[in-house]
N, C-alpha and C. Protein backbone atom coordinates (compact mmCIF):
# COMPACT_ATOMS: atom_id res chain seq x y z
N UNK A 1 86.73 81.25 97.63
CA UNK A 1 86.12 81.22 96.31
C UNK A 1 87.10 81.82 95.32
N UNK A 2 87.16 81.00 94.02
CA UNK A 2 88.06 81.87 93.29
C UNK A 2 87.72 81.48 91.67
N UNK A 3 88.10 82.64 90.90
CA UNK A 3 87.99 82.17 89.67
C UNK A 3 89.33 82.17 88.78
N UNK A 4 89.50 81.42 87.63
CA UNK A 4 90.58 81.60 86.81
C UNK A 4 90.27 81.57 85.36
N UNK A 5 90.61 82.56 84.43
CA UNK A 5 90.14 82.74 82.98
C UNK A 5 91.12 82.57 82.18
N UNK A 6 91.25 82.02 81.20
CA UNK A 6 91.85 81.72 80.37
C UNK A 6 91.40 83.50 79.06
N UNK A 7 92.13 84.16 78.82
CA UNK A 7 91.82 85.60 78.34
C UNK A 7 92.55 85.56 76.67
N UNK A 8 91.83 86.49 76.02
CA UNK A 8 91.33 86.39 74.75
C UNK A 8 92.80 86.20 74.47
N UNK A 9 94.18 86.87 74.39
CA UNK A 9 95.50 87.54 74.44
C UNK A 9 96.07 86.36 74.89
N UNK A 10 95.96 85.58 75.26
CA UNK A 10 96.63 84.44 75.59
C UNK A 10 96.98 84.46 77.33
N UNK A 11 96.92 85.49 77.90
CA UNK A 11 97.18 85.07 79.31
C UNK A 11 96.21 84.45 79.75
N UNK A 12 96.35 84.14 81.30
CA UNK A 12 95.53 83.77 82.10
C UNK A 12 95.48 84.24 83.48
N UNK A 13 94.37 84.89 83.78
CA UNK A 13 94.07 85.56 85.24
C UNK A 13 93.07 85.19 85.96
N UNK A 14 93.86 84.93 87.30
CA UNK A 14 92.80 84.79 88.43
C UNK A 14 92.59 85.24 89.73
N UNK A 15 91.40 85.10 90.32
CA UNK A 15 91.01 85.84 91.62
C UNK A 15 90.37 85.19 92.35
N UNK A 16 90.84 84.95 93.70
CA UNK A 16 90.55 84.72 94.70
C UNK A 16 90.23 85.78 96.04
N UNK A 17 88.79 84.82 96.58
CA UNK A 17 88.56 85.93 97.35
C UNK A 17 88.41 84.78 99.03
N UNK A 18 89.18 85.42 99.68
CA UNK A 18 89.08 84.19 101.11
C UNK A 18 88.27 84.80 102.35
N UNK A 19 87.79 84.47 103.63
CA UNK A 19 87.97 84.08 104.29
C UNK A 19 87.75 83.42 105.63
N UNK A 20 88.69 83.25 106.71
CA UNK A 20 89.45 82.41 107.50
C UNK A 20 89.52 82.79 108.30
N UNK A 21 88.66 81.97 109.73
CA UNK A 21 88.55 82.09 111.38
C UNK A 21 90.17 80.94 111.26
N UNK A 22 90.96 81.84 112.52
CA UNK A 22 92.24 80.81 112.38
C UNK A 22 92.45 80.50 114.39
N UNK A 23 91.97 79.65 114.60
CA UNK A 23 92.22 79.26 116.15
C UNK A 23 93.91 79.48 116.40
N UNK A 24 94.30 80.20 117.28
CA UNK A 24 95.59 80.21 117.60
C UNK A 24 95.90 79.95 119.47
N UNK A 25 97.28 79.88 119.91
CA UNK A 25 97.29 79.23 121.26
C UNK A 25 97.52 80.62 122.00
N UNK A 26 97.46 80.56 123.37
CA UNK A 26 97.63 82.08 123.37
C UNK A 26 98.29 81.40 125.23
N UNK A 27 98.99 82.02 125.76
CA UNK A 27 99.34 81.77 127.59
C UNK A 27 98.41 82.50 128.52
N UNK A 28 98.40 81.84 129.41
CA UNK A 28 96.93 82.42 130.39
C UNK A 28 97.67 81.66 131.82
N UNK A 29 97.02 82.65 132.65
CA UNK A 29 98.19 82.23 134.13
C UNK A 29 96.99 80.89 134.78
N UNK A 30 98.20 80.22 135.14
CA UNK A 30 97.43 78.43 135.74
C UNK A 30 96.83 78.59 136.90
N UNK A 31 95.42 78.47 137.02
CA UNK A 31 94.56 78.66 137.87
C UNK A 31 95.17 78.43 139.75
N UNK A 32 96.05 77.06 139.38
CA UNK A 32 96.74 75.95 140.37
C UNK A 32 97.81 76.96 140.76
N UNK A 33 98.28 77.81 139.69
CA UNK A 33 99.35 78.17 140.41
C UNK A 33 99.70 79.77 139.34
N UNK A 34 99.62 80.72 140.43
CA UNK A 34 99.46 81.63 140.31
C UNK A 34 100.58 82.41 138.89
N UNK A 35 102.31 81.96 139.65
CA UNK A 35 103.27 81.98 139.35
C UNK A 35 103.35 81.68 137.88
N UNK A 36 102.34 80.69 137.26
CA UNK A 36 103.07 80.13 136.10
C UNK A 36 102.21 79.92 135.22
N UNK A 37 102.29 79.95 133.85
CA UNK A 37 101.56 80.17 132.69
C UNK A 37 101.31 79.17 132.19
N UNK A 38 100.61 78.70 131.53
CA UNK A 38 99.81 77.71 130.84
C UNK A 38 99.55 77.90 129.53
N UNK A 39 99.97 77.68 128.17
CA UNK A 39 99.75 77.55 127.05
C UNK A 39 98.32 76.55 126.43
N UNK A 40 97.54 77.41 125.94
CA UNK A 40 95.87 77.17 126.13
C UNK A 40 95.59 77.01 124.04
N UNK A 41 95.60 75.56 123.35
CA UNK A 41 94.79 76.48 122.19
C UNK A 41 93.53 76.42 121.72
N UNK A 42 93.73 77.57 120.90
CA UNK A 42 92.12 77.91 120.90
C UNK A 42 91.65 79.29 121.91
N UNK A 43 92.56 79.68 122.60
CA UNK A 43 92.32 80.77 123.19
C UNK A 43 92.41 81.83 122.73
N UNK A 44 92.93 81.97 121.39
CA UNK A 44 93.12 83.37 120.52
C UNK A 44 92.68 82.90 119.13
N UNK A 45 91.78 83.90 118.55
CA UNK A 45 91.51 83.54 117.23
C UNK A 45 91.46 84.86 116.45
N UNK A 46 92.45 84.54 115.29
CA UNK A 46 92.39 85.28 114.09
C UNK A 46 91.30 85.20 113.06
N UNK A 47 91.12 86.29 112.35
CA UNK A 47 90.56 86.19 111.28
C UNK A 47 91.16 86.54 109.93
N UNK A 48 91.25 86.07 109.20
CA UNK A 48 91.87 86.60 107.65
C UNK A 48 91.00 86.70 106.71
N UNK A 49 90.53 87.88 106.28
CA UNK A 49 90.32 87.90 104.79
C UNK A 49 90.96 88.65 103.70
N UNK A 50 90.67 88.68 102.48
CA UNK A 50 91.68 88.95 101.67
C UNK A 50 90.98 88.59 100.45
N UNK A 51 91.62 89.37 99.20
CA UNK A 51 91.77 88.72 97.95
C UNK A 51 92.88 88.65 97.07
N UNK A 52 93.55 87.96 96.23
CA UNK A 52 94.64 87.62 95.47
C UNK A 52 94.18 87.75 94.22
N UNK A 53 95.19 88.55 93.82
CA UNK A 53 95.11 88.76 92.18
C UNK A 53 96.44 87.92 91.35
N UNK A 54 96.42 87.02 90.25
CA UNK A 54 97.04 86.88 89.88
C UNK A 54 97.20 86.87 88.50
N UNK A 55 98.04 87.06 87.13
CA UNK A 55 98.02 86.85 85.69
C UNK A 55 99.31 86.42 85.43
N UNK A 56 99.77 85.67 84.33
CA UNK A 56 100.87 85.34 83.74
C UNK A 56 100.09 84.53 82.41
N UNK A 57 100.89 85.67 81.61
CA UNK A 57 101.01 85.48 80.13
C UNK A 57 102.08 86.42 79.38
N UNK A 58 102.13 86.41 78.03
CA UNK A 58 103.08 86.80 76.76
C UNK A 58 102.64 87.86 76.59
N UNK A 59 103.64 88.93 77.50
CA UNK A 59 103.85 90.16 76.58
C UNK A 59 104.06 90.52 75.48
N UNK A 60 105.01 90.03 74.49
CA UNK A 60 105.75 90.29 73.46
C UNK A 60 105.90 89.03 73.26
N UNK A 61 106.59 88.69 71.89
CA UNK A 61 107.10 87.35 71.22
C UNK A 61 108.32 86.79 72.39
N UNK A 62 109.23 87.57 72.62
CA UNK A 62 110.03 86.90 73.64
C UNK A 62 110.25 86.98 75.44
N UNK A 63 108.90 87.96 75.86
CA UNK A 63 108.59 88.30 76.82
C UNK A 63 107.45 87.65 77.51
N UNK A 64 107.66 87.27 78.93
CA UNK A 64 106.69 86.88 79.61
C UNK A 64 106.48 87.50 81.30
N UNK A 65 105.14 87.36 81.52
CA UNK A 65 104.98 88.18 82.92
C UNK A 65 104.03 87.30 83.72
N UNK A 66 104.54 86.93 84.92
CA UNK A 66 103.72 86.70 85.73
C UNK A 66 103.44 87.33 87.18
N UNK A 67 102.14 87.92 87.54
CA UNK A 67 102.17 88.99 88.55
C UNK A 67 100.96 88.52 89.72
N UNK A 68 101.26 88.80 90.56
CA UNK A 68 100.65 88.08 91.61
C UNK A 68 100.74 89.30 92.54
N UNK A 69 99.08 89.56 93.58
CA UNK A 69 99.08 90.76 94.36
C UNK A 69 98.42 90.32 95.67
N UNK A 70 98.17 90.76 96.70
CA UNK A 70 97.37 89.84 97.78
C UNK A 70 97.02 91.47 98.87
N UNK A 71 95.68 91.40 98.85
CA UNK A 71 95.27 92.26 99.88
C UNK A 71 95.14 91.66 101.40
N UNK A 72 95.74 91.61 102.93
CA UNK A 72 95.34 90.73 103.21
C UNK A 72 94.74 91.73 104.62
N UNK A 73 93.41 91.56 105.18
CA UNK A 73 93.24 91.81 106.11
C UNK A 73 92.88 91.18 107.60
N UNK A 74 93.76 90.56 108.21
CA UNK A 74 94.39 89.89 109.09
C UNK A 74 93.83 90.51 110.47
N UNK A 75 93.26 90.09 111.42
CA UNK A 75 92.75 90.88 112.76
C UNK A 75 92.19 89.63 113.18
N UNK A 76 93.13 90.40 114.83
CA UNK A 76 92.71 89.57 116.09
C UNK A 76 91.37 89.88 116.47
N UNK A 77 90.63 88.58 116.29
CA UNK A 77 89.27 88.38 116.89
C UNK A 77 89.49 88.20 118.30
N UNK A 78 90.14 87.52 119.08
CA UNK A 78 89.98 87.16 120.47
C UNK A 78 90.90 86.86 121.31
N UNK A 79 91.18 87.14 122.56
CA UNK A 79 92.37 86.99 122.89
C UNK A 79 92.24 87.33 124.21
N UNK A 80 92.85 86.84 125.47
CA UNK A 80 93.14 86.41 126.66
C UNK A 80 93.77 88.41 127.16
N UNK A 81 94.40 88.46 125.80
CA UNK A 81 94.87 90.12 126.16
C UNK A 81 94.14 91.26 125.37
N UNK A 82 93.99 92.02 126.35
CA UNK A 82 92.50 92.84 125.40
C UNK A 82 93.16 93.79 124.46
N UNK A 83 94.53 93.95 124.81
CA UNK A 83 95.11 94.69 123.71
C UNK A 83 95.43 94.70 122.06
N UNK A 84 95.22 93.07 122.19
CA UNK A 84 95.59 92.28 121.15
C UNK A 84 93.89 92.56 119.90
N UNK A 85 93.31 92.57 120.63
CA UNK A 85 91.84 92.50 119.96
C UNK A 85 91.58 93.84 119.50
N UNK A 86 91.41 93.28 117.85
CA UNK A 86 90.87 94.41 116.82
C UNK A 86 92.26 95.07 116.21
N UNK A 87 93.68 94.71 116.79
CA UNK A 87 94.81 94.29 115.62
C UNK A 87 94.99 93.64 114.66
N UNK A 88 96.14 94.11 114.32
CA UNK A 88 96.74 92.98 113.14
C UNK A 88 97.35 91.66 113.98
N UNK A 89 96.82 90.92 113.08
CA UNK A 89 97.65 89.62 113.51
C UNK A 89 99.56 89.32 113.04
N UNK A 90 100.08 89.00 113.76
CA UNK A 90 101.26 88.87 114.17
C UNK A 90 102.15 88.45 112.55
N UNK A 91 103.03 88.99 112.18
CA UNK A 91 104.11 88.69 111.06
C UNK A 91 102.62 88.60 109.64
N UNK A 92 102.40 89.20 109.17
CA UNK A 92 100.77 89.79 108.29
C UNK A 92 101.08 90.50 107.83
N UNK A 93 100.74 90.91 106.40
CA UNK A 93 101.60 92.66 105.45
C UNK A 93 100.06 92.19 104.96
N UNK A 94 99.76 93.57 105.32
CA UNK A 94 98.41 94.11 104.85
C UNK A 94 98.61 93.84 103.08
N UNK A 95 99.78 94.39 102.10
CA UNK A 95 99.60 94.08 100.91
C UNK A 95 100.59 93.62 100.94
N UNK A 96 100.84 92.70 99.86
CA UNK A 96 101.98 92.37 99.15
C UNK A 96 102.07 92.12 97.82
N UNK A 97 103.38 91.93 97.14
CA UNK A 97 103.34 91.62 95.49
C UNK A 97 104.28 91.12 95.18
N UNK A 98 104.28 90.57 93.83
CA UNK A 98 105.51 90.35 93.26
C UNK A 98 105.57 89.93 92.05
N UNK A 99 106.71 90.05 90.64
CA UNK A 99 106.49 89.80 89.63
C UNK A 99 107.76 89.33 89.15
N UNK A 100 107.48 88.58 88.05
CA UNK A 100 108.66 87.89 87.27
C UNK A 100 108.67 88.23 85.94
N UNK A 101 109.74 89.12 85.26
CA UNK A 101 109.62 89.02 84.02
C UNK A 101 110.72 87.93 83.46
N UNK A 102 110.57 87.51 82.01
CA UNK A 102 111.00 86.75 81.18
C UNK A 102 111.68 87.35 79.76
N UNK A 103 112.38 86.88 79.67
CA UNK A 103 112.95 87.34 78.47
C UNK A 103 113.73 86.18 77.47
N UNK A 104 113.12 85.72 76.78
CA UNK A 104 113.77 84.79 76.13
C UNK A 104 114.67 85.20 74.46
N UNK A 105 116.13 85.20 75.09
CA UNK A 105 117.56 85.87 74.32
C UNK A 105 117.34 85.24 72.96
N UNK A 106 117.02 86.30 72.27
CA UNK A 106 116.85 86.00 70.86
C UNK A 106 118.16 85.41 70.02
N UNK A 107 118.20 84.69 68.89
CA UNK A 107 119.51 83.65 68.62
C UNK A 107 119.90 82.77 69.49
N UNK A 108 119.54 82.63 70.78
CA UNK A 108 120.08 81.44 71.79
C UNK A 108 118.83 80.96 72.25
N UNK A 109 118.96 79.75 71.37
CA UNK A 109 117.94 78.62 71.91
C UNK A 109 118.45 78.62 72.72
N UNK A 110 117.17 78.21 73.51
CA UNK A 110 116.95 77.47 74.96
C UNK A 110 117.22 78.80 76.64
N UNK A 111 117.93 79.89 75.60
CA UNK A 111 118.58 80.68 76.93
C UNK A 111 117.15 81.89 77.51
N UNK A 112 116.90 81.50 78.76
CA UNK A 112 116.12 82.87 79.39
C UNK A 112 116.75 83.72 80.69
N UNK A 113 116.29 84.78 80.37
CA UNK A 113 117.25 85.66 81.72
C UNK A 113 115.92 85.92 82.73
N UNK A 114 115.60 86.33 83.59
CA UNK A 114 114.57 85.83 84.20
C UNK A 114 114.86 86.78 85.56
N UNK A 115 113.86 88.22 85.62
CA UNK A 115 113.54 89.17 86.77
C UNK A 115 112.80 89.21 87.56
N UNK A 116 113.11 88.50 89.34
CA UNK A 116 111.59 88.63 90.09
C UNK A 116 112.15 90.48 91.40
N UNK A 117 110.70 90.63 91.11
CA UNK A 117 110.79 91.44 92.47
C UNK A 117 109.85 91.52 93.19
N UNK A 118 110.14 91.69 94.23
CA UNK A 118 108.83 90.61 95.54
C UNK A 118 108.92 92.05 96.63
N UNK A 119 107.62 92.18 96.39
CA UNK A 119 107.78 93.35 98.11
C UNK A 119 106.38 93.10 98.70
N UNK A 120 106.74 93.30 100.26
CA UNK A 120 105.79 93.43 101.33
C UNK A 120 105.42 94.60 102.07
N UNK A 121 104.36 94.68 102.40
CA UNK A 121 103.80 95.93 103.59
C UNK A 121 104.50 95.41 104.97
N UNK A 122 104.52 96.65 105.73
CA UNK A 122 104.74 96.53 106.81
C UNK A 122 104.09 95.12 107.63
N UNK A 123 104.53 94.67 108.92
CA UNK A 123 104.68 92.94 109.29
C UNK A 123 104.49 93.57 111.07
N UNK A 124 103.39 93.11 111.87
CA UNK A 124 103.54 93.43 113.04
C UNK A 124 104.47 92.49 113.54
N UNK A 125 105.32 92.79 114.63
CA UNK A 125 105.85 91.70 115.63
C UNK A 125 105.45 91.35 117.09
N UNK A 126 104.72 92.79 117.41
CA UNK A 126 103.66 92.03 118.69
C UNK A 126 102.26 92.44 118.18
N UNK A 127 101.83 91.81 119.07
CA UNK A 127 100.25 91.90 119.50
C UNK A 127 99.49 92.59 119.35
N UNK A 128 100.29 93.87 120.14
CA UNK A 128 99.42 95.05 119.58
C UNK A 128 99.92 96.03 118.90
N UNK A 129 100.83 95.43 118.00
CA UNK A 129 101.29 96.39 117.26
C UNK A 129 102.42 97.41 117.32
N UNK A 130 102.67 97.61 118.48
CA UNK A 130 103.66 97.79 119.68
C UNK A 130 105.10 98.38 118.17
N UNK A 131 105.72 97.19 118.31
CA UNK A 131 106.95 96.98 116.99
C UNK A 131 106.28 96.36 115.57
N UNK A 132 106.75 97.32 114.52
CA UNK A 132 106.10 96.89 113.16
C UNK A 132 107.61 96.28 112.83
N UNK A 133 107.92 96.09 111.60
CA UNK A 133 108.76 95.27 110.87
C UNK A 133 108.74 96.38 109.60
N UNK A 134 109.85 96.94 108.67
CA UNK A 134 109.40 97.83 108.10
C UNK A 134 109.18 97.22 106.92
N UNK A 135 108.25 97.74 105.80
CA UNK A 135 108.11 97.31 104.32
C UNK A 135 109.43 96.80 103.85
N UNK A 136 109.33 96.12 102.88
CA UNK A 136 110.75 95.90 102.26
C UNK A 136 110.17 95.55 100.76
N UNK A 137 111.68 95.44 100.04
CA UNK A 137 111.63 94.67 98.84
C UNK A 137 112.80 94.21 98.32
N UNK A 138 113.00 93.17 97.32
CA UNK A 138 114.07 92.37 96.92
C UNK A 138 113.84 92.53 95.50
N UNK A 139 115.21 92.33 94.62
CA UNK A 139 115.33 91.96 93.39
C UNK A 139 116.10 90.73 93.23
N UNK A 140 115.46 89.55 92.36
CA UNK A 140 116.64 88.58 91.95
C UNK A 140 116.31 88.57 90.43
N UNK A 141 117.63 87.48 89.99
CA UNK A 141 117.91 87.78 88.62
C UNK A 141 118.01 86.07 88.74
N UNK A 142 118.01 85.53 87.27
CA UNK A 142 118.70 84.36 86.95
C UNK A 142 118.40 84.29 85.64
N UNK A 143 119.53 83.00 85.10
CA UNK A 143 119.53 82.85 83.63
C UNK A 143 119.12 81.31 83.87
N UNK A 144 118.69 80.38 82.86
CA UNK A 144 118.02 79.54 82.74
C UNK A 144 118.65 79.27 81.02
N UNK A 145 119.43 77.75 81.12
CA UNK A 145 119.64 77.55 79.47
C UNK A 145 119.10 76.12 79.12
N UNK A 146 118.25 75.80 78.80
CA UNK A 146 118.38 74.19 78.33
C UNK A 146 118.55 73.78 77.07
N UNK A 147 119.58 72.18 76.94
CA UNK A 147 120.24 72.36 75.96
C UNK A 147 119.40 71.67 75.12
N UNK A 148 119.40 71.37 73.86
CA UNK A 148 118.49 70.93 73.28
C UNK A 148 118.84 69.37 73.39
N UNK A 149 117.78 68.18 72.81
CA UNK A 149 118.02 66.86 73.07
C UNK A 149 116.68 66.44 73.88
N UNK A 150 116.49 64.76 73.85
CA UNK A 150 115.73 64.09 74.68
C UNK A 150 116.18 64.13 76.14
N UNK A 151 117.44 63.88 76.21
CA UNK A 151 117.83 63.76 77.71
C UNK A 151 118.71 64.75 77.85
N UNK A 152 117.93 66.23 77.54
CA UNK A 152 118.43 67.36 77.91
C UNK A 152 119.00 68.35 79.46
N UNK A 153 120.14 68.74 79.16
CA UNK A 153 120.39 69.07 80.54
C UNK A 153 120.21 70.85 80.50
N UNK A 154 119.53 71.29 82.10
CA UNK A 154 119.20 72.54 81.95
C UNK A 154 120.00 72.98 82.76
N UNK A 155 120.31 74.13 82.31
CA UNK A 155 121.45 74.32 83.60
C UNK A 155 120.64 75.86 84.02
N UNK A 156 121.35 76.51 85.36
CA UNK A 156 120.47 77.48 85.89
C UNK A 156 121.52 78.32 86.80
N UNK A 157 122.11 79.70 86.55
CA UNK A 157 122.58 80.18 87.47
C UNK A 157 121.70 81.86 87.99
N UNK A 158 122.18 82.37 89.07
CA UNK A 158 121.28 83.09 89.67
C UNK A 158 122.01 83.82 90.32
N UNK A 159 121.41 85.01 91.23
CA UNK A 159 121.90 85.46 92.20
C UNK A 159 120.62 86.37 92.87
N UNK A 160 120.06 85.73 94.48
CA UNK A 160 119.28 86.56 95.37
C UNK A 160 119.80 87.72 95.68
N UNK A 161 118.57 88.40 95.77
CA UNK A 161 118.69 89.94 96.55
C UNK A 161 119.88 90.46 95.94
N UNK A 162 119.94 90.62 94.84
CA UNK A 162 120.81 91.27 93.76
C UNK A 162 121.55 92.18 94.48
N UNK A 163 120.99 93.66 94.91
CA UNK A 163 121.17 94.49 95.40
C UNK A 163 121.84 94.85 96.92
N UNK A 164 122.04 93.33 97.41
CA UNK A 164 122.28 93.26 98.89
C UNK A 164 121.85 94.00 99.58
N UNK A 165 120.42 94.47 99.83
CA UNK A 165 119.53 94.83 100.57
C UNK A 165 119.10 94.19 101.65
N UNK A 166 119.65 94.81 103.14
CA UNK A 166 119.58 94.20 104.22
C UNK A 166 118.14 94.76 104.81
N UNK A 167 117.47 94.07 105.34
CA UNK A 167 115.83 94.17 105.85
C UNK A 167 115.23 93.06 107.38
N UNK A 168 114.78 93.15 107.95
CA UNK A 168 113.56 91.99 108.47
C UNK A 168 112.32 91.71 108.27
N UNK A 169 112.96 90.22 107.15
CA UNK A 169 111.54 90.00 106.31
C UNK A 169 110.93 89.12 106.92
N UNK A 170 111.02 88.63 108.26
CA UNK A 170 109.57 87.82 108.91
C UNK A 170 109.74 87.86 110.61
N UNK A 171 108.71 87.76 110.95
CA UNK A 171 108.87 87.95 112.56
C UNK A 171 107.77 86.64 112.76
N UNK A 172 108.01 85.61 112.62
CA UNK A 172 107.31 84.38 112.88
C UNK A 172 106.82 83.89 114.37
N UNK A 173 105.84 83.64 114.62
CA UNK A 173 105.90 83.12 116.85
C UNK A 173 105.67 81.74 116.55
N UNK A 174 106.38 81.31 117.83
CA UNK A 174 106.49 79.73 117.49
C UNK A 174 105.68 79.30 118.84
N UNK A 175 105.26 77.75 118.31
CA UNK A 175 104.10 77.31 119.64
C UNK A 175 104.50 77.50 121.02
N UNK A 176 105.78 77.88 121.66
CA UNK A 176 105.79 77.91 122.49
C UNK A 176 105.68 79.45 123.05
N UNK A 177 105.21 80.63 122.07
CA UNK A 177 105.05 81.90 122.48
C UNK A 177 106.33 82.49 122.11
N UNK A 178 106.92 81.94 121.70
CA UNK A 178 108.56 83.06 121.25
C UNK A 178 108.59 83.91 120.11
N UNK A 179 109.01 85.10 119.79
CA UNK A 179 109.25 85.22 118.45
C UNK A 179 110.27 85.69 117.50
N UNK A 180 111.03 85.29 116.56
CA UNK A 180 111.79 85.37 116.03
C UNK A 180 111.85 86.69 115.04
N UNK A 181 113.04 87.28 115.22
CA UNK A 181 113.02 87.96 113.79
C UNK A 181 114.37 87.15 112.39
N UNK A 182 113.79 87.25 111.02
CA UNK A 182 114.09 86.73 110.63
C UNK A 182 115.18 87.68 109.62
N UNK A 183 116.52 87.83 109.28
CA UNK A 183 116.72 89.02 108.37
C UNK A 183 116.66 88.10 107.16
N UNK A 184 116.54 89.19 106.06
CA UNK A 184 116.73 88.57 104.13
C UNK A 184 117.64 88.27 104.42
N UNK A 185 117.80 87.00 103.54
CA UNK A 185 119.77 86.54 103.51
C UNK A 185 120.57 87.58 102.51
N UNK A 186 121.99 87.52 102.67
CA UNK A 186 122.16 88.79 102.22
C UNK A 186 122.47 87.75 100.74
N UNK A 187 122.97 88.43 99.74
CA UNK A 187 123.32 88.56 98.12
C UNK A 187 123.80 86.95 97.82
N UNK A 188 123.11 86.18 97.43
CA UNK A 188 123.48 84.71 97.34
C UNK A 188 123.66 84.35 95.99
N UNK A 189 124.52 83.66 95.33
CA UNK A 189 124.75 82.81 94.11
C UNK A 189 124.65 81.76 94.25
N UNK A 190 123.86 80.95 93.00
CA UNK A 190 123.88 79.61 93.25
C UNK A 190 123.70 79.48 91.61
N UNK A 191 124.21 77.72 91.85
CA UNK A 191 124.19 77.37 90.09
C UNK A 191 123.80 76.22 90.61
N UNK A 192 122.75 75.55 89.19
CA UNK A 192 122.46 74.06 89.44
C UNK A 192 122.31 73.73 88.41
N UNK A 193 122.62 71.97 87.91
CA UNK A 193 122.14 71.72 86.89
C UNK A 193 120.87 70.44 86.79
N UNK A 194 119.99 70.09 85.81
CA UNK A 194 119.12 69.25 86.06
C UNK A 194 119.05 68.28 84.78
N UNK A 195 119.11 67.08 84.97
CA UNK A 195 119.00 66.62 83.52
C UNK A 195 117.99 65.92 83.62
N UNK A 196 117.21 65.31 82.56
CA UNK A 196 116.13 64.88 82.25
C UNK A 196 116.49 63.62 81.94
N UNK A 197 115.99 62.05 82.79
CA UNK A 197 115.61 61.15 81.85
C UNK A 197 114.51 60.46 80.97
């Protein structure tokens, strides 16, 4: 369920409230054969609930904000391993956030410089919690110019994780029971351009 308001000030904010029985696959030893495991789904089920906050609107004449928050409470309902039950569910940050400011460079049409910073809560990587993943957070930057015209070209340069802040920002399990850790990529530049027909 969620709502979104259009607010007196010109932003707009909304809230969502969720949730979500999530069937997941879980290994269980093969009846036939003692030795060897069997990948079953539907044998583990999560639950998620949560709510998301979000707003983006005009701070100032050349300022803009958009902010986005997420409570999420994530727990193993059921599971083949009793350890697992009444945890967190696997790669899950209890909170997270993140925001973008705007700044549009006064005397230069078309030019915006443009601040996100994105952070997460701690991320289990097993089952029961066993290994967490620690909080993290990132800063990126980019500029944004488009030129004026009908078949205007925008051009866009940037650079991730500003700060080259090394972290492990996901511990993902894949259907076959494996799980990965994932690190932030480290300090990236990129430029692109886009034109309009």
């Amino acid at each position: 369920a969620g709502l979104r308001q259009q607010l007196a000030g010109g932003g707009l904010a909304s809230v969502t409230l969720f949730d979500i029985d999530r069937p997941l696959s879980a290994d269980i030893t093969d009846p036939a054969d003692p030795d060897k495991k069997i990948r079953v789904v539907g044998m583990k089920q999560a639950r998620h609930r949560g709510i998301e906050l979000a707003w983006l609107g005009q701070l100032a004449r050349d300022w803009t904000l958009a902010a986005q928050a997420t409570a999420l409470d994530a727990t193993t309902t059921r599971s083949p391993d009793a350890t697992e039950v009444g945890k967190r569910s696997r790669n899950t940050a209890p909170l997270a956030a993140a925001a973008s400011l705007g700044w549009r460079v006064p005397g230069a049409a078309g030019l915006t410089w443009n601040n996100r910073f994105a952070w997460s809560d701690k991320k289990a990587v097993t089952g029961d919690e066993s290994v967490l993943l620690p909080a993290w957070w990132q800063l990126d930057s980019s500029v944004t110019w488009r030129a004026p015209g009908r078949h205007a070209l925008t051009w866009r340069a940037g650079v991730d994780n500003v700060l080259d802040r090394r972290f492990w920002r996901d511990a993902p399990t894949t259907y076959w029971g494996g799980t990965y850790l994932f690190p932030a990529p480290p300090r990236t530049f990129r430029v692109s351009v886009q034109a309009r027909f």
